[in-house]
N, C-alpha and C. Protein backbone atom coordinates (compact mmCIF):
# COMPACT_ATOMS: atom_id res chain seq x y z
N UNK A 1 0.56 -11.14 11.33
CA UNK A 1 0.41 -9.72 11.07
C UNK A 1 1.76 -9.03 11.07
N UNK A 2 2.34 -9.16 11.77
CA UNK A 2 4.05 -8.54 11.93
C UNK A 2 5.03 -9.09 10.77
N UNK A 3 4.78 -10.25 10.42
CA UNK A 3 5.60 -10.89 9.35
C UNK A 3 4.91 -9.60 7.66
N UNK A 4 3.68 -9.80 7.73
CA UNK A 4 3.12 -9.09 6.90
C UNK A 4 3.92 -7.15 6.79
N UNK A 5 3.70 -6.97 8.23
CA UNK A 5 4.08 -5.52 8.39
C UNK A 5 5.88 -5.41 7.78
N UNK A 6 6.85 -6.31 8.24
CA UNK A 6 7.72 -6.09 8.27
C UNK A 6 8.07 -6.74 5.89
N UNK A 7 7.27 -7.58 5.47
CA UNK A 7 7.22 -7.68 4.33
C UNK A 7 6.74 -5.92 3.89
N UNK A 8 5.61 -5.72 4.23
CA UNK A 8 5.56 -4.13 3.74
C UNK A 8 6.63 -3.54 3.64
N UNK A 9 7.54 -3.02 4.52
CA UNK A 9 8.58 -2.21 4.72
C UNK A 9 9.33 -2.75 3.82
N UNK A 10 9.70 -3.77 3.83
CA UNK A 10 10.77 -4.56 3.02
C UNK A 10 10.99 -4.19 1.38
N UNK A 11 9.31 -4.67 0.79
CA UNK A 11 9.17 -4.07 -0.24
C UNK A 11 8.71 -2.59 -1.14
N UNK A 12 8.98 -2.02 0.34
CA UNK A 12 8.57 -0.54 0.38
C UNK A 12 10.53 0.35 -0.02
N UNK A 13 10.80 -0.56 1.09
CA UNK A 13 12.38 -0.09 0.71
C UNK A 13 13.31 -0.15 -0.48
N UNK A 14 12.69 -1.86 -0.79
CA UNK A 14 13.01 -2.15 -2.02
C UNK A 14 13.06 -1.59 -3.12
N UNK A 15 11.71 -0.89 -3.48
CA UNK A 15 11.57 -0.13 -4.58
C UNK A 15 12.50 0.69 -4.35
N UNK A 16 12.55 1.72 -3.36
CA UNK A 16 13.18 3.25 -3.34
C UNK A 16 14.72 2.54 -3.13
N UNK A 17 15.26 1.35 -3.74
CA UNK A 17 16.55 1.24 -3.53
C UNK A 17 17.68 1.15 -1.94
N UNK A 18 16.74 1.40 -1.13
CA UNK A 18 17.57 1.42 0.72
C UNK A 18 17.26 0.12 1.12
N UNK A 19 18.24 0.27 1.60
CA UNK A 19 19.12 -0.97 2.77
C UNK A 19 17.85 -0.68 3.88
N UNK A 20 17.05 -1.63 4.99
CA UNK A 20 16.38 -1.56 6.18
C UNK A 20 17.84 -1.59 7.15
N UNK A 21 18.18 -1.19 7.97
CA UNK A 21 19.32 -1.49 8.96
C UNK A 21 18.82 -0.40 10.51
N UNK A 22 17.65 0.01 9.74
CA UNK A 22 17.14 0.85 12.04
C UNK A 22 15.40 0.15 11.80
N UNK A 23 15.37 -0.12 13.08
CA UNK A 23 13.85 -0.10 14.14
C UNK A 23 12.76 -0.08 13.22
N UNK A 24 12.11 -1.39 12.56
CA UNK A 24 11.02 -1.46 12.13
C UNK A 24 10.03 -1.17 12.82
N UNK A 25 8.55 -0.52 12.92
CA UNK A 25 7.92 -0.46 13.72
C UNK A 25 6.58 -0.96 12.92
N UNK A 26 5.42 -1.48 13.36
CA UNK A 26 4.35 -2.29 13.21
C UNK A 26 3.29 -1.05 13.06
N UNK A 27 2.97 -1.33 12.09
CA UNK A 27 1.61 -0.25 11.55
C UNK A 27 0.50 -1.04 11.67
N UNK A 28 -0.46 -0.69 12.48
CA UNK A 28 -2.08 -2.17 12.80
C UNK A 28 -2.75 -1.78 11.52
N UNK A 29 -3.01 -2.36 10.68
CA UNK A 29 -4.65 -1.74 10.38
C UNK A 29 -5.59 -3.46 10.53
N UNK A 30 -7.16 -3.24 10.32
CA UNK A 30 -7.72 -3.78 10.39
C UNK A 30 -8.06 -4.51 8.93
N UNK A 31 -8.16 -6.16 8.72
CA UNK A 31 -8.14 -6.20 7.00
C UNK A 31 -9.10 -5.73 5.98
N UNK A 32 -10.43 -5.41 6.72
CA UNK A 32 -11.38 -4.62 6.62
C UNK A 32 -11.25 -3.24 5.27
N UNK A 33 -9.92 -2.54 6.05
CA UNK A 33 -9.60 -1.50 5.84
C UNK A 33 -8.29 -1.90 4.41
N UNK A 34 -7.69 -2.44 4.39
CA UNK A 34 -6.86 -2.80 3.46
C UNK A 34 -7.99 -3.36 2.27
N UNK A 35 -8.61 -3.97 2.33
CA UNK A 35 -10.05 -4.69 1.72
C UNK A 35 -10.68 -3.07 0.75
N UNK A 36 -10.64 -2.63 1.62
CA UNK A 36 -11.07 -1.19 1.43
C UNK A 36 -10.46 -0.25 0.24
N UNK A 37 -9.64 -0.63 0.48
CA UNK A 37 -7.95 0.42 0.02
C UNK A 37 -7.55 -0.33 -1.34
N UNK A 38 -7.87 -2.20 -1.78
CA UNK A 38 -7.82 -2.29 -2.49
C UNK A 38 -9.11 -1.82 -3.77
N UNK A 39 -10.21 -1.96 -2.77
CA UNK A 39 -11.34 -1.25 -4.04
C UNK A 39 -11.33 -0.24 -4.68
N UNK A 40 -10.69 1.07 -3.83
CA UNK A 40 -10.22 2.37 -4.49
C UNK A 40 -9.17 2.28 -5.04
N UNK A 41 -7.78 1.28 -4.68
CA UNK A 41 -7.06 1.30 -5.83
C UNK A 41 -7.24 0.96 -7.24
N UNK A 42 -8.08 0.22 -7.62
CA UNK A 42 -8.72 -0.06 -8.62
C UNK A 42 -9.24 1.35 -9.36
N UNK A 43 -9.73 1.88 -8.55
CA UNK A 43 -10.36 3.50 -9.52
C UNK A 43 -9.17 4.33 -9.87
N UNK A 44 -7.88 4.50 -8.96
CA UNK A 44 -7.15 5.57 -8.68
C UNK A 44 -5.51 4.79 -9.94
N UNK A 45 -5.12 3.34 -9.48
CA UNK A 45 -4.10 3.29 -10.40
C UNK A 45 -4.35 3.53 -12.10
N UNK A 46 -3.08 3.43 -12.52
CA UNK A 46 -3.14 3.70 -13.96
C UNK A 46 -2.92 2.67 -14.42
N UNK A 47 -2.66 1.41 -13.90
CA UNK A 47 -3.68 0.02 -14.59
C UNK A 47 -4.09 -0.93 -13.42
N UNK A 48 -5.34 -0.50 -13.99
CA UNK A 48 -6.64 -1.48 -12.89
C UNK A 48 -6.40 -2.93 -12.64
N UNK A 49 -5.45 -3.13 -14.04
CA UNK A 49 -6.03 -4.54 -14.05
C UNK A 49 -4.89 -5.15 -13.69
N UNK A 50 -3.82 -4.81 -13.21
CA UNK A 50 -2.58 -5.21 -11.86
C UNK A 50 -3.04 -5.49 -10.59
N UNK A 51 -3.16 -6.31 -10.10
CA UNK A 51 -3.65 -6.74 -8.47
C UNK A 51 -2.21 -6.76 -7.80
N UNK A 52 -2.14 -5.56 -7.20
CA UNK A 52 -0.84 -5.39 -5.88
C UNK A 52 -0.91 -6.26 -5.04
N UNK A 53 -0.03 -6.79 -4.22
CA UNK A 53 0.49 -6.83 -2.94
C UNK A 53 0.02 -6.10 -1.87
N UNK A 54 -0.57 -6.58 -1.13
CA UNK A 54 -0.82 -5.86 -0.09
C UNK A 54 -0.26 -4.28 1.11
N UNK A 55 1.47 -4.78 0.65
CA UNK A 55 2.20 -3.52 0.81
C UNK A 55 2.34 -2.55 -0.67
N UNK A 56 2.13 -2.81 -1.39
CA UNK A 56 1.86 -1.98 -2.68
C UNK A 56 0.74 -1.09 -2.48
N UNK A 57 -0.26 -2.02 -2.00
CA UNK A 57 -1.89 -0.85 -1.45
C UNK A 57 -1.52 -0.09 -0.60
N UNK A 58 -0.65 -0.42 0.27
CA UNK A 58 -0.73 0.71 1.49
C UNK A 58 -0.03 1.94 1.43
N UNK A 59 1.26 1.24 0.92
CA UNK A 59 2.15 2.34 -0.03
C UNK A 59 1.21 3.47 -0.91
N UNK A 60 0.75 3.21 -1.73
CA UNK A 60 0.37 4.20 -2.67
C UNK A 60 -0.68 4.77 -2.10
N UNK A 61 -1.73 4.00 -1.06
CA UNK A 61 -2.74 5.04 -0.73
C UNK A 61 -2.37 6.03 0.46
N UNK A 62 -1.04 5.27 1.84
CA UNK A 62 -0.47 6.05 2.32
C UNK A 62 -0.09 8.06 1.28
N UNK A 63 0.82 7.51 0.22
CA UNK A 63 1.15 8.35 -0.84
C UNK A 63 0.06 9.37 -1.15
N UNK A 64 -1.15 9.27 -1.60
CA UNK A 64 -2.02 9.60 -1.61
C UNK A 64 -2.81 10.30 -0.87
N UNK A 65 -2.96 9.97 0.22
CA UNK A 65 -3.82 10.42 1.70
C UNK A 65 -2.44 11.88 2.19
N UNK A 66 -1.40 11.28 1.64
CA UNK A 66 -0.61 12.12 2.71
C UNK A 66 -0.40 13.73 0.97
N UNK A 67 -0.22 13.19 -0.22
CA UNK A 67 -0.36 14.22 -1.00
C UNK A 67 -1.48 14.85 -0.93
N UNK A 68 -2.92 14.66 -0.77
CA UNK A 68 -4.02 15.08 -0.31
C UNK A 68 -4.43 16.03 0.71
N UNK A 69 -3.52 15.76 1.86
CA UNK A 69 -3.25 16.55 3.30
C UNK A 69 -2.44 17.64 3.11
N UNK A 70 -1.40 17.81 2.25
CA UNK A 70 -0.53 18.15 2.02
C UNK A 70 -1.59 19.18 0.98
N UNK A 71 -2.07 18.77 -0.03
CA UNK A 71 -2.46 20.32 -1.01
C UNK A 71 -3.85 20.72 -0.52
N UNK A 72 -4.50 20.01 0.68
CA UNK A 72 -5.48 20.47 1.21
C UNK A 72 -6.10 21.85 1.43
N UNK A 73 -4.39 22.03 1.80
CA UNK A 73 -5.01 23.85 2.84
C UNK A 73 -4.80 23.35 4.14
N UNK A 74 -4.76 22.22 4.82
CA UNK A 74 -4.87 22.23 5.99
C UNK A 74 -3.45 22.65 6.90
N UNK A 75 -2.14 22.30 6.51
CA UNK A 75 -1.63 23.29 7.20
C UNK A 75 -1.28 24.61 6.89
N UNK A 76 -1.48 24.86 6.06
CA UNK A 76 -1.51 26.95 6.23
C UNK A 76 -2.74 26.98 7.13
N UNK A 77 -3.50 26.28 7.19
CA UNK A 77 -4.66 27.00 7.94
C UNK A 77 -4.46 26.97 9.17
N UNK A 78 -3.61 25.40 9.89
CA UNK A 78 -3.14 25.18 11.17
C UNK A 78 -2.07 26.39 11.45
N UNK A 79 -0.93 26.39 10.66
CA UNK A 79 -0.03 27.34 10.64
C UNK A 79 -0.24 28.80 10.80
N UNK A 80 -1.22 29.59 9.96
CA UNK A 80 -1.87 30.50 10.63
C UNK A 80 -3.02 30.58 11.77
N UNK A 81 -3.50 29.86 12.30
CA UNK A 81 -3.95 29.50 13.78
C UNK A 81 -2.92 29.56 14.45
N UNK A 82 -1.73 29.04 14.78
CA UNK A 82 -0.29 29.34 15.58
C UNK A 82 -0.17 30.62 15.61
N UNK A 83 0.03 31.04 14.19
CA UNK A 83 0.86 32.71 14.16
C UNK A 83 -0.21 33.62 14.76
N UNK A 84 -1.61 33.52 14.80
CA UNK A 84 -2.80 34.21 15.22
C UNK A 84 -2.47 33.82 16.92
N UNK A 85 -1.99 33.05 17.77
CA UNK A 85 -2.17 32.77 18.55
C UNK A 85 -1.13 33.15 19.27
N UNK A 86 0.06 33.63 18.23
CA UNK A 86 1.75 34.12 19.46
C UNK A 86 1.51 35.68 18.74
């Protein structure tokens, strides 16, 4: 599992061109859930018919989940809960 985690990063860096040189840290998931992540990649990439790498899935649905959170609404809404609160 750690050999796997630290291949993620590797080819995560790779793409975006950086050197790894600080503190890898180990992301768990269950394979269940990666299993998972490849079935929706199938609906979501712009060709289906490429079978990623396992750090390729996590990458892009990470990408995804976190652009999602991000145009949600959910932090202006957290953010004004703060300002309502000082």
């Amino acid at each position: 599992m750690a050999e796997g985690a630290f291949e993620a990063v590797n080819g995560l860096a790779g793409e975006n061109g950086v050197g790894i040189d600080s503190v890898v840290k180990k992301v768990r998931l269950k394979t269940s859930t990666v299993e998972k992540m490849l079935r929706f990649y199938m609906l979501l990439a712009e060709d289906p018919t490429i079978v990623p790498k396992d750090h390729e899935i996590i990458s892009f649905m990470a990408e995804k989940a976190f652009d999602w959170f991000i145009t949600s609404g959910e932090m202006e809404k957290r953010v004004s809960e703060i300002a309502k609160k000082g």
